[in-house]
N, C-alpha and C. Protein backbone atom coordinates (compact mmCIF):
# COMPACT_ATOMS: atom_id res chain seq x y z
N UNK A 1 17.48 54.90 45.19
CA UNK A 1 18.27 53.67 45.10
C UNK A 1 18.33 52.96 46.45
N UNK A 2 18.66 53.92 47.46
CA UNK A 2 18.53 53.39 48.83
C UNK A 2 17.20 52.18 49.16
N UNK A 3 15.69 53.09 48.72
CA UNK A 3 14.70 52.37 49.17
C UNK A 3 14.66 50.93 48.45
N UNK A 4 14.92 51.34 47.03
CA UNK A 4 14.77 49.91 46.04
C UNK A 4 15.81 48.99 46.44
N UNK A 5 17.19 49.00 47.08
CA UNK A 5 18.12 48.28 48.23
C UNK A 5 17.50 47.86 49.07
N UNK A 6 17.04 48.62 49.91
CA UNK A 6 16.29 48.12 51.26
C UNK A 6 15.19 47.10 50.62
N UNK A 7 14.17 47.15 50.05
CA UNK A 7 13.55 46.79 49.98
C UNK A 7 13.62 45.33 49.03
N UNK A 8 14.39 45.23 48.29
CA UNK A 8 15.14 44.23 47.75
C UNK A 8 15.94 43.10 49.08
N UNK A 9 16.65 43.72 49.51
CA UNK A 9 17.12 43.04 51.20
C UNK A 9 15.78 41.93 51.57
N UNK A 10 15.18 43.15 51.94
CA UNK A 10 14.27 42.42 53.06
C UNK A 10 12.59 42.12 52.85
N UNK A 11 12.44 42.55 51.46
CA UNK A 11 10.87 42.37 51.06
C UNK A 11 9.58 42.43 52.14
N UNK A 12 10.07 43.54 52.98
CA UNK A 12 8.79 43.89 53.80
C UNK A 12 7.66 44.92 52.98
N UNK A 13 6.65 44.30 53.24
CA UNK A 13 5.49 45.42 52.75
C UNK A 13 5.95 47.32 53.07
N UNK A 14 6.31 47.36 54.34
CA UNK A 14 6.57 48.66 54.95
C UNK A 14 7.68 49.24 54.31
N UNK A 15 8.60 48.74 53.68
CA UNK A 15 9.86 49.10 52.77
C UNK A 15 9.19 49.68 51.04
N UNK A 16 8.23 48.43 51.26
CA UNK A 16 8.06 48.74 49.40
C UNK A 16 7.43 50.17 49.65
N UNK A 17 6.18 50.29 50.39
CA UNK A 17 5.72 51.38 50.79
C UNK A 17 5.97 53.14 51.05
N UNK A 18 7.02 52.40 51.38
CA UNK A 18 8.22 53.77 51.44
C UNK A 18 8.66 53.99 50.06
N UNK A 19 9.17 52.52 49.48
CA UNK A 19 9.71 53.77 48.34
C UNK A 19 8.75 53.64 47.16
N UNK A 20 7.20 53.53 47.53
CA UNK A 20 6.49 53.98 46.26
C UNK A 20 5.70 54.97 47.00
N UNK A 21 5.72 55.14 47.97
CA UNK A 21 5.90 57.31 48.42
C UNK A 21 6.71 57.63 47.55
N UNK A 22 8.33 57.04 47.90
CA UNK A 22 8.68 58.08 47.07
C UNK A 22 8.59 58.57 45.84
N UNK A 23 8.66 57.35 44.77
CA UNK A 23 8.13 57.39 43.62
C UNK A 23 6.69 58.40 43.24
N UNK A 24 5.63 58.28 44.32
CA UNK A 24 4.74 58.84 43.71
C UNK A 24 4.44 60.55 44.38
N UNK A 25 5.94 60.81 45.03
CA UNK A 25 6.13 62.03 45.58
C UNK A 25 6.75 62.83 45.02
N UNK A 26 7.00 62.62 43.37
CA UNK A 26 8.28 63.04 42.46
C UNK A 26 7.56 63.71 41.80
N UNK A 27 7.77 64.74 41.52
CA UNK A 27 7.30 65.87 39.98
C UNK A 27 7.43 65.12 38.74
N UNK A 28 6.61 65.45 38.05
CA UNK A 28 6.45 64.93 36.78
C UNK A 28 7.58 64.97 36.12
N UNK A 29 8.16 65.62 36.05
CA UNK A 29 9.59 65.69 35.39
C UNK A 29 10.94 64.85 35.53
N UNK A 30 10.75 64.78 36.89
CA UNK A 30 11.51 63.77 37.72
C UNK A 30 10.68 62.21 37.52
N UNK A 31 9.75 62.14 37.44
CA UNK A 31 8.89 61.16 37.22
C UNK A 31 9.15 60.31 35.67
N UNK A 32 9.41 61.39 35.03
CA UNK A 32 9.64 60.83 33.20
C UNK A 32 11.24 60.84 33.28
N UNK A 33 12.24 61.21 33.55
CA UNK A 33 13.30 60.94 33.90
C UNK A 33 13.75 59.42 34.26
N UNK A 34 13.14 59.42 35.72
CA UNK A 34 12.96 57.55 36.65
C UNK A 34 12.55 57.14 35.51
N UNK A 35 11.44 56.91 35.05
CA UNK A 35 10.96 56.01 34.15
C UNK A 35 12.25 55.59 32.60
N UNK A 36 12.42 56.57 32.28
CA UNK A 36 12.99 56.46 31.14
C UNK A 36 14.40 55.92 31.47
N UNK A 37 14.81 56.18 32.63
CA UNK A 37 16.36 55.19 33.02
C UNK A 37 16.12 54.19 33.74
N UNK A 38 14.64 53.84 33.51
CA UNK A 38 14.55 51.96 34.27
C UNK A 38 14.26 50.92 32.61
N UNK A 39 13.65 51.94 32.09
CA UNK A 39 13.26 51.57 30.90
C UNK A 39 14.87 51.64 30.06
N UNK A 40 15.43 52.17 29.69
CA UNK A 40 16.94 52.00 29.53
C UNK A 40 17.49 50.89 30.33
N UNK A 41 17.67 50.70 31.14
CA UNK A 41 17.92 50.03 32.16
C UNK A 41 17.79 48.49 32.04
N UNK A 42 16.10 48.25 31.71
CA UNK A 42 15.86 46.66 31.64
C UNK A 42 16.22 46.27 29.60
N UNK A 43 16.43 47.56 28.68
CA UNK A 43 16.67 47.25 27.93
C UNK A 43 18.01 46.61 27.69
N UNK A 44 19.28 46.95 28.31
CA UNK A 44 20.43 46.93 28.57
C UNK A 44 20.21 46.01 29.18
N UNK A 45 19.52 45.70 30.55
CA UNK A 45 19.97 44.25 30.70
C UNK A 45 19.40 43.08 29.99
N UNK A 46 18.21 43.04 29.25
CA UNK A 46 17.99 42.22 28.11
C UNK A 46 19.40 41.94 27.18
N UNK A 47 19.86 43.05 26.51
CA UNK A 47 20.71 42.80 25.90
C UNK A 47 21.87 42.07 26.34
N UNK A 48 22.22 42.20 27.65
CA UNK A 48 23.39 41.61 28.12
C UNK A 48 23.03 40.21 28.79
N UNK A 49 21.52 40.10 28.55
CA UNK A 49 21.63 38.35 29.04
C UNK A 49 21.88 37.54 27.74
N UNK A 50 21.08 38.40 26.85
CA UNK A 50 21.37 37.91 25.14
C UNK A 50 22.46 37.33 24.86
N UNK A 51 23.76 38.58 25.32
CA UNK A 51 24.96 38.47 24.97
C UNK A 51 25.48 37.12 26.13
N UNK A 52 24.82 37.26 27.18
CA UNK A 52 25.68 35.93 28.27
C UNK A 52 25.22 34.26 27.87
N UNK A 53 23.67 34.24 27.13
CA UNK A 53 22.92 33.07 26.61
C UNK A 53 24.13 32.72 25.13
N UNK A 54 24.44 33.58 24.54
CA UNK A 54 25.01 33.27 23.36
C UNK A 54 26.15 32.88 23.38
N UNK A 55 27.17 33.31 24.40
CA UNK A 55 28.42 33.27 24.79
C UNK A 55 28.38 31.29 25.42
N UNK A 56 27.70 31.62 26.22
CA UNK A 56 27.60 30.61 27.36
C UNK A 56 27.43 28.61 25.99
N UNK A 57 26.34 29.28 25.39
CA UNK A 57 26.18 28.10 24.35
C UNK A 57 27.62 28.00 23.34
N UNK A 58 28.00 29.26 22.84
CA UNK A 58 29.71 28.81 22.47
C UNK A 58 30.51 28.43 22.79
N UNK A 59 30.47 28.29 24.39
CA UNK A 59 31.50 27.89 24.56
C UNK A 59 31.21 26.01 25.47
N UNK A 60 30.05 25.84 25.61
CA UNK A 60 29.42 24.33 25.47
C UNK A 60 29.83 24.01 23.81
N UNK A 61 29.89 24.57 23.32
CA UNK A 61 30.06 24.27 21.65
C UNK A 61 31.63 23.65 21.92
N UNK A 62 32.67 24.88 22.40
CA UNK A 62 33.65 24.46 22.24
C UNK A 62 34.64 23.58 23.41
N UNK A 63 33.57 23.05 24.29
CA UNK A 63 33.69 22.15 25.26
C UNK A 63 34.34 22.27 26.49
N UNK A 64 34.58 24.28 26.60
CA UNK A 64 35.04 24.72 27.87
C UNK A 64 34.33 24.90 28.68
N UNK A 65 33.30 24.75 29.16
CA UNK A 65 31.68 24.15 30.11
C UNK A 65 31.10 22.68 29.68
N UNK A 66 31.11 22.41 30.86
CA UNK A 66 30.12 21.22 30.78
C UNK A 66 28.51 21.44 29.81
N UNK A 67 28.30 20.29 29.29
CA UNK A 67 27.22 20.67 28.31
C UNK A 67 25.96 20.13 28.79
N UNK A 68 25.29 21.19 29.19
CA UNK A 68 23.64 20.97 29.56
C UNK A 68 22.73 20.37 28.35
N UNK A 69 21.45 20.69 28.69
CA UNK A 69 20.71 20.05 27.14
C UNK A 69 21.08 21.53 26.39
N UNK A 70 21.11 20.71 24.97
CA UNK A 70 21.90 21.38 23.90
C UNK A 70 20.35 22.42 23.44
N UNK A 71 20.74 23.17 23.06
CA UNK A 71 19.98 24.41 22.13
C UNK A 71 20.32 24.77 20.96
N UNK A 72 21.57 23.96 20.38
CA UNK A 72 21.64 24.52 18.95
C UNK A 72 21.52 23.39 17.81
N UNK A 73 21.83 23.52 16.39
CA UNK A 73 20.82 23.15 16.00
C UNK A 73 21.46 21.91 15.73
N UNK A 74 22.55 21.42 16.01
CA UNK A 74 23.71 20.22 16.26
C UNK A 74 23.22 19.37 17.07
N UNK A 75 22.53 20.16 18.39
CA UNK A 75 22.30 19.57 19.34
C UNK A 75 20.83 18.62 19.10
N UNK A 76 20.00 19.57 18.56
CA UNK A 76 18.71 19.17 18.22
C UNK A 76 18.84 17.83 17.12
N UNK A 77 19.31 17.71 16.29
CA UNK A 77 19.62 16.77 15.48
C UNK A 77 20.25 15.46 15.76
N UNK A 78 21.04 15.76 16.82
CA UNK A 78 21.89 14.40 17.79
C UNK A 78 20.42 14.04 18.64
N UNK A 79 20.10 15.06 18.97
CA UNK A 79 19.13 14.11 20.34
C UNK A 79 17.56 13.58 18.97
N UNK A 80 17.18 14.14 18.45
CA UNK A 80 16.33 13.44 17.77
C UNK A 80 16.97 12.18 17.11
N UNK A 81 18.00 12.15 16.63
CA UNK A 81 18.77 10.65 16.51
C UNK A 81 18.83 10.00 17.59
N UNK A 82 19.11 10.65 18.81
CA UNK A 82 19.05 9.11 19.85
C UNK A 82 17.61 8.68 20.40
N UNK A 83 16.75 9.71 20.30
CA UNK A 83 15.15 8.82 20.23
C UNK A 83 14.87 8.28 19.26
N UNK A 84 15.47 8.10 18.27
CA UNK A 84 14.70 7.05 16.73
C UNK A 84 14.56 7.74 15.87
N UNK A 85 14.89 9.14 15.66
CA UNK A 85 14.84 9.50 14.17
C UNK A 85 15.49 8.73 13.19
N UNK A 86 15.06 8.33 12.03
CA UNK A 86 15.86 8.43 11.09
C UNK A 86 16.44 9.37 10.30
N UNK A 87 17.66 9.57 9.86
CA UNK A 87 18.56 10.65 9.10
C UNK A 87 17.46 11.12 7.97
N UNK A 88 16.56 10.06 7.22
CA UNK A 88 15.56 10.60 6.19
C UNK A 88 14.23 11.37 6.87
N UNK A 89 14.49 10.78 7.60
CA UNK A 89 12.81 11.07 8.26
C UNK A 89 13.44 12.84 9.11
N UNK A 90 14.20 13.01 9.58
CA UNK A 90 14.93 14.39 9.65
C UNK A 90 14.95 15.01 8.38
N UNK A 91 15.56 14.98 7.54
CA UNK A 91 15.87 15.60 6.36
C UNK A 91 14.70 16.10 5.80
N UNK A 92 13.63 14.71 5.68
CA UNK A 92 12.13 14.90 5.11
C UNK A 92 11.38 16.13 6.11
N UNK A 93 11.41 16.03 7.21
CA UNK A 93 10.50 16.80 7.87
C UNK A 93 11.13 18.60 7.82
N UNK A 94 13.15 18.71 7.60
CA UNK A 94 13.56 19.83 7.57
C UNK A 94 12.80 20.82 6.01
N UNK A 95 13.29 19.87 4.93
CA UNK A 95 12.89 20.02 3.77
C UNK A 95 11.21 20.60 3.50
N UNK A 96 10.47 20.23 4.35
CA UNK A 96 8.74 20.41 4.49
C UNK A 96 8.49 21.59 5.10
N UNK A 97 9.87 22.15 5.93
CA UNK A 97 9.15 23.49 6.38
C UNK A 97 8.91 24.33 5.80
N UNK A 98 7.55 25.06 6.46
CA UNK A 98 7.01 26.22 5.86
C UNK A 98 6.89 27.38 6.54
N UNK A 99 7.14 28.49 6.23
CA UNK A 99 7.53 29.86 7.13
C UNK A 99 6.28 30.85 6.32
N UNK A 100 5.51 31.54 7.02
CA UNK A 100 4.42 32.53 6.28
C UNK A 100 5.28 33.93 6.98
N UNK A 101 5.14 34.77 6.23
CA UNK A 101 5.57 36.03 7.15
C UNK A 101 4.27 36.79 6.75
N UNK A 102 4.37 37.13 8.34
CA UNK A 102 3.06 38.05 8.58
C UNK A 102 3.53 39.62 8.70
N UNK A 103 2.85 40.65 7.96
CA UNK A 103 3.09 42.24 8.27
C UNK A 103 1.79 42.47 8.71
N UNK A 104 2.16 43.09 10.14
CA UNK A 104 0.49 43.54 10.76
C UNK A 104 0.22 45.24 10.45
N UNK A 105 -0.91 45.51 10.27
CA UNK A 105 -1.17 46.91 9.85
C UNK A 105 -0.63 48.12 10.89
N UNK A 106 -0.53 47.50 11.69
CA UNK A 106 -0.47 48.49 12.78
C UNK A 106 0.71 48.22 13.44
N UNK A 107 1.57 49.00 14.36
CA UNK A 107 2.85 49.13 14.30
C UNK A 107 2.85 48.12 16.02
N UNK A 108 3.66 47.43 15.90
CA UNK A 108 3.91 46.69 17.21
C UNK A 108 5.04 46.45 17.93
N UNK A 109 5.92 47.53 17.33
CA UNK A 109 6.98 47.93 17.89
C UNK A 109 7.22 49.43 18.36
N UNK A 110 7.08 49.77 20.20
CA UNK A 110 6.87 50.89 20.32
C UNK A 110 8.36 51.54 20.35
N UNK A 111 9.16 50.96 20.54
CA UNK A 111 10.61 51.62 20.47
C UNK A 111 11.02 52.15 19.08
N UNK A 112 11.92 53.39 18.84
CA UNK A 112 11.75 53.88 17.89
C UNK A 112 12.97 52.97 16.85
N UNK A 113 13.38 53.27 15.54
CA UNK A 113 14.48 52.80 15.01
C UNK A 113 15.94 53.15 15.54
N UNK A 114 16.04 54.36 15.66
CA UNK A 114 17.12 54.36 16.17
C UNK A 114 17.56 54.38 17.54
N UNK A 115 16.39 53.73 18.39
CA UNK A 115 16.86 53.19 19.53
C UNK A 115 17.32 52.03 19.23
N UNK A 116 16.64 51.08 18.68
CA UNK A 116 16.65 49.75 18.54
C UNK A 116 18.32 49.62 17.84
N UNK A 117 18.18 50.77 16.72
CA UNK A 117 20.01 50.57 16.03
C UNK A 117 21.42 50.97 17.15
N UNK A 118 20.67 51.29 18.00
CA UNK A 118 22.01 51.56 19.12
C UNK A 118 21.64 50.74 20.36
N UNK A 119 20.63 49.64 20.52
CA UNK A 119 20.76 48.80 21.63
C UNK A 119 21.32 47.54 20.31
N UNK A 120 21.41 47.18 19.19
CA UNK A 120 21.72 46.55 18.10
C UNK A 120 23.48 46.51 17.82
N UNK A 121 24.09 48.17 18.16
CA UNK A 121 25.17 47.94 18.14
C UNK A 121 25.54 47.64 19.73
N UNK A 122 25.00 47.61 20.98
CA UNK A 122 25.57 47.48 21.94
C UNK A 122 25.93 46.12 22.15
N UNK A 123 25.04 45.30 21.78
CA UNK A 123 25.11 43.71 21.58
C UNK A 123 25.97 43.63 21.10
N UNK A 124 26.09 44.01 19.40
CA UNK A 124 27.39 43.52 18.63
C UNK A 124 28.94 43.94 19.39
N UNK A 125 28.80 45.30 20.10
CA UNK A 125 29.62 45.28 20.74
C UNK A 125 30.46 44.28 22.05
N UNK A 126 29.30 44.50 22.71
CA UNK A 126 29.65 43.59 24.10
C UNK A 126 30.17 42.10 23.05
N UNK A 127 29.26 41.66 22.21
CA UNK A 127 29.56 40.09 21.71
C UNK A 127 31.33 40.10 21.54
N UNK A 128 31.68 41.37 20.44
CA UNK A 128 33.27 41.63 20.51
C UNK A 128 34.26 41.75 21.39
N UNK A 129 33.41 41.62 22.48
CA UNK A 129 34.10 41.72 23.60
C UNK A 129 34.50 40.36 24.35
N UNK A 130 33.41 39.89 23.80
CA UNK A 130 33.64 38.33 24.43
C UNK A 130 34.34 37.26 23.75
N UNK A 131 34.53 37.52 22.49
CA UNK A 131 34.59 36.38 21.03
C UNK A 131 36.19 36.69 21.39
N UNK A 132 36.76 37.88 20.76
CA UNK A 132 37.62 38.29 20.78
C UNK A 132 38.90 38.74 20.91
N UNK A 133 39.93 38.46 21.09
CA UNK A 133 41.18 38.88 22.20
C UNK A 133 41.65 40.35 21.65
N UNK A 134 41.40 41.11 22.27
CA UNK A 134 42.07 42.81 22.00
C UNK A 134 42.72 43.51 22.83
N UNK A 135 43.65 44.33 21.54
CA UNK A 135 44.47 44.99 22.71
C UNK A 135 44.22 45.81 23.45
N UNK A 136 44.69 46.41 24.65
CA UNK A 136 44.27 47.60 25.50
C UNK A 136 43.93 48.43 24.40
N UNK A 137 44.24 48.97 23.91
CA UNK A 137 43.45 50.54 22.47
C UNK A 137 42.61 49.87 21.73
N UNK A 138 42.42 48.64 21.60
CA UNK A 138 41.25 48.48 20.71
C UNK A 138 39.94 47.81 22.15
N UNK A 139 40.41 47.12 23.04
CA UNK A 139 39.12 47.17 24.23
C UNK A 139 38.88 48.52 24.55
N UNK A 140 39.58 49.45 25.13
CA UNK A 140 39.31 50.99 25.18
C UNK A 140 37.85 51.65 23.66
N UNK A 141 38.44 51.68 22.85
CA UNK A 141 37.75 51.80 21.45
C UNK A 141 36.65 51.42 21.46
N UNK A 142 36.46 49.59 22.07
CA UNK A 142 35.09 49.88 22.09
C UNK A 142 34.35 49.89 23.17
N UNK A 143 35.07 49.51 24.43
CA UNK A 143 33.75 50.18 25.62
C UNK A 143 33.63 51.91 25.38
N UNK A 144 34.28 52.62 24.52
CA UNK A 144 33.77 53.69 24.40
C UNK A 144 32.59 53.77 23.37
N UNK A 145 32.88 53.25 22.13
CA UNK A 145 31.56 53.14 21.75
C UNK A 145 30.02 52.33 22.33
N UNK A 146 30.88 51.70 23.64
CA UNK A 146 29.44 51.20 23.93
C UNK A 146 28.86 52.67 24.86
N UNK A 147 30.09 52.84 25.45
CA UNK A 147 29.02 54.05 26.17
C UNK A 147 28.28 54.94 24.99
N UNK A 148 29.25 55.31 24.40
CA UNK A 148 28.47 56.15 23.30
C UNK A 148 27.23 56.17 22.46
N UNK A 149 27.01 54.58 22.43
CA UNK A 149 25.78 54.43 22.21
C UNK A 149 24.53 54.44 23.53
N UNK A 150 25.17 54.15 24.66
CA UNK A 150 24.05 53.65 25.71
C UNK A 150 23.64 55.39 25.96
N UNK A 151 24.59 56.51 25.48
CA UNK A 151 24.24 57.61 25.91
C UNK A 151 22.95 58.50 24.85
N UNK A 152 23.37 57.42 23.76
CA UNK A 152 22.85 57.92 22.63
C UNK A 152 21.29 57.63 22.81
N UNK A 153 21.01 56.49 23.29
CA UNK A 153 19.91 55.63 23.92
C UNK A 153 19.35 56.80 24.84
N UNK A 154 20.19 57.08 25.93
CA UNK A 154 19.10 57.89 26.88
C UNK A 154 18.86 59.46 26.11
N UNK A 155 19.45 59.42 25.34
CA UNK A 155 19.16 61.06 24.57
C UNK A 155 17.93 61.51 23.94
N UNK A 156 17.66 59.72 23.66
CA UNK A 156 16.27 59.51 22.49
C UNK A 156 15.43 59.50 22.97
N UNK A 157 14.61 59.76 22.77
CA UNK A 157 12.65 60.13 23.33
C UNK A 157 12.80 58.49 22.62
N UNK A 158 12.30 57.49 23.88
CA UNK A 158 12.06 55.92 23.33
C UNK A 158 10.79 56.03 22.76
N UNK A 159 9.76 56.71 23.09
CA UNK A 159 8.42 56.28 22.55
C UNK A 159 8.08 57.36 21.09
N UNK A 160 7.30 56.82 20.07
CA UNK A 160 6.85 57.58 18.89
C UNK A 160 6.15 58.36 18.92
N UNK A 161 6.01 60.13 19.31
CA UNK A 161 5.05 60.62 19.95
C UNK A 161 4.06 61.31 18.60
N UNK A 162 3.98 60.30 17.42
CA UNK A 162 3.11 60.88 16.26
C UNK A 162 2.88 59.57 15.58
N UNK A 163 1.56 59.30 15.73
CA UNK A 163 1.56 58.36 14.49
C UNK A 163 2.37 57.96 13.29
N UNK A 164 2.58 56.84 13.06
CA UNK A 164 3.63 56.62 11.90
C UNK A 164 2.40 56.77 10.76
N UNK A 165 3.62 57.20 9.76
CA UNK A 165 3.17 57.14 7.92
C UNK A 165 3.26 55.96 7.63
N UNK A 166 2.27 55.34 6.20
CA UNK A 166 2.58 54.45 5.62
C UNK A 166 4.15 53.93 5.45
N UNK A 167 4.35 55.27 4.79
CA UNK A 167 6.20 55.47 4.60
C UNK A 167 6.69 54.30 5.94
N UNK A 168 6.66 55.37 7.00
CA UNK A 168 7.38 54.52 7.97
C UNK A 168 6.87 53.35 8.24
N UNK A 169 5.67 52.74 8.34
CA UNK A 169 5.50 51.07 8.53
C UNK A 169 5.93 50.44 7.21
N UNK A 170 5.88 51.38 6.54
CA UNK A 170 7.34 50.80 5.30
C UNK A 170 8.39 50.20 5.46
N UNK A 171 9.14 51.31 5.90
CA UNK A 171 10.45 51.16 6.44
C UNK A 171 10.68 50.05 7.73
N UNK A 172 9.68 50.41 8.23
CA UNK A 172 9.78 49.37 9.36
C UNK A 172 10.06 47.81 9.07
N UNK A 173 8.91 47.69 8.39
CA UNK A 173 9.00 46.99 7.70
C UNK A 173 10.06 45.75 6.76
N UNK A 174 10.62 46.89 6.40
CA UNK A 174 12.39 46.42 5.43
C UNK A 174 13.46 46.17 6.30
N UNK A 175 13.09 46.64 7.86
CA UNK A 175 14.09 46.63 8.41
C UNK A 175 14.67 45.63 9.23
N UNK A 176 13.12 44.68 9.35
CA UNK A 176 13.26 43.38 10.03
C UNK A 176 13.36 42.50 9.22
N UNK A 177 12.95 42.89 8.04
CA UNK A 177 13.22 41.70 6.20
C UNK A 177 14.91 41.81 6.30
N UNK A 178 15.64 42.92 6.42
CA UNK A 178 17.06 42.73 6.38
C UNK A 178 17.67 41.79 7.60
N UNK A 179 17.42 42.20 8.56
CA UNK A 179 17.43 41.35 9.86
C UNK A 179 17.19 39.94 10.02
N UNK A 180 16.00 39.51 9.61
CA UNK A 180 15.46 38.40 9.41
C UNK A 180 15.82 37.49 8.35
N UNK A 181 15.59 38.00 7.02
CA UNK A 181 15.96 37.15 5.80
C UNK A 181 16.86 37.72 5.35
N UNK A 182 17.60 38.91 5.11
CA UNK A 182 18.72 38.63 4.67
C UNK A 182 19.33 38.46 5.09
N UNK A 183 19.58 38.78 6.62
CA UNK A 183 20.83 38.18 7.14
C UNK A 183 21.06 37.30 8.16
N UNK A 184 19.75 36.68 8.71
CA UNK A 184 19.46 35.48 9.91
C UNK A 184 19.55 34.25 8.88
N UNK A 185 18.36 34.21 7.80
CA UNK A 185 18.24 33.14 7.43
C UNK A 185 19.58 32.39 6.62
N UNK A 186 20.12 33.14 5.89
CA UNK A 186 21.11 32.02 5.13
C UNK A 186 22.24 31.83 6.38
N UNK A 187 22.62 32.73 7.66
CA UNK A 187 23.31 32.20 8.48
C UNK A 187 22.61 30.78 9.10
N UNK A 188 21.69 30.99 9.44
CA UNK A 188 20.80 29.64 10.11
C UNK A 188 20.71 28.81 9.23
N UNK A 189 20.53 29.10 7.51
CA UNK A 189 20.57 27.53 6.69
C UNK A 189 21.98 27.06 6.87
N UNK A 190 23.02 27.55 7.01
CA UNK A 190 24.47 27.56 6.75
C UNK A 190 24.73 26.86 8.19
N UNK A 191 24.13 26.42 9.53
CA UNK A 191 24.35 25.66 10.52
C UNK A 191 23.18 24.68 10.41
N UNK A 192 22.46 24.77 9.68
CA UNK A 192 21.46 23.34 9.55
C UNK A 192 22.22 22.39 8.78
N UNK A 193 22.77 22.68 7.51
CA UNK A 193 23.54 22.30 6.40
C UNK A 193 24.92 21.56 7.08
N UNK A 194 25.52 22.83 8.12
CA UNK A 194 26.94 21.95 8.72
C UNK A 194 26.35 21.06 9.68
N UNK A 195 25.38 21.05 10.30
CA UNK A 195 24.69 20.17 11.12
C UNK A 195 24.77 18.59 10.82
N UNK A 196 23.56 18.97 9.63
CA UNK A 196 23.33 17.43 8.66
C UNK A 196 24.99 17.14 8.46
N UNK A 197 26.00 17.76 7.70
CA UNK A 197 26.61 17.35 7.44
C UNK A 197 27.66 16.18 8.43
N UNK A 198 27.91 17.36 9.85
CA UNK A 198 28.32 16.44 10.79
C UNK A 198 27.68 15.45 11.24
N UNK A 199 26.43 15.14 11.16
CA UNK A 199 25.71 14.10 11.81
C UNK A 199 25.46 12.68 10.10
N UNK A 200 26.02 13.14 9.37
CA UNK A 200 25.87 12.30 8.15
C UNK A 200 24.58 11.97 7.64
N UNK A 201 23.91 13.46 7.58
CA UNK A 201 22.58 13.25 7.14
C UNK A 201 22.59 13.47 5.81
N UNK A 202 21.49 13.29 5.17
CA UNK A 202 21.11 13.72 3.49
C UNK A 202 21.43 15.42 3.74
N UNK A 203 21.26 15.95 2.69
CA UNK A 203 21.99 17.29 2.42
C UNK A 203 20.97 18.10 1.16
């Protein structure tokens, strides 16, 4: 930690140097260890920019930040109205979309499921954390389940060390159909819909 400090500081060649000695002075064991808690590591912080991007646009929503260019789908609909859309010519082009879903034969997700279901609840967690007002025993409650999951995370062998079964690119499969269409899409038609509606579009 020291060297990756130092070397962060001051970005000299002679720093990085040092600490990828050290790195490449580590036993294999120690070696898959480092790796697997950087790899934990940038997963967790993915998740928590997720959670700061999502937060940050709610609350431009609810007008306690100044509002940059908009990203949601309110926003998109106002600004294509102030370049010249027309309300039909919106409606017409929403109405025309077409979505193909593609399943590739081969698996393109190397993280396993139940990593992904406990970096899945860490999000939902942290999000509860932010949306939320709770009391001391129920904030307690759940930064414990977040640790509990982040521990659960480093427990898991992240990578699939056996070819998957049909079975499992099965499953895999169903698991981003639940994710995706059953439960992204009618939330996302359900803010296109209040969208049009606030902007007094066709419906």
């Amino acid at each position: 930690f020291e060297s990756s400090q130092k070397f962060n500081e001051t970005h000299e060649s002679g720093d990085f140097e040092t600490m990828k000695k050290l790195i490449d002075g580590m036993p294999v064991d120690e070696s898959l260890q480092f790796a697997s808690a950087y790899s934990n590591l940038l997963n967790l912080h993915n998740i928590s920019e997720q959670v700061a991007n999502a937060m940050e646009e709610r609350h431009k929503r609810l007008h306690d930040i100044p509002r940059g260019p908009s990203k949601t789908t309110n926003g998109a609909i106002k600004q294509l109205l102030r370049v010249g859309k027309t309300k039909e010519e919106i409606y017409d082009a929403l109405s025309k979309q077409h979505v193909d879903l593609v399943l590739t034969a081969h698996p393109t997700q190397a993280l396993r499921r139940s990593m992904l279901k406990s970096f899945g609840k860490i999000r939902e967690k942290l999000l509860q954390l932010q949306r939320f007002r709770l009391s001391r025993y129920e904030r307690a409650e759940v930064l414990d389940e977040i640790r509990s999951n982040m521990a659960a995370a480093w427990r898991t062998d992240e990578i699939r060390r056996t070819p998957p079964t049909p079975q499992d690119e099965m499953r895999a499969g169903l698991t981003y159909f639940q994710q995706t269409i059953w439960d992204g899409i009618p939330t996302f038609m359900r803010r296109v819909d209040t969208s049009l509606l606030a902007n007094n579009c066709p419906r």
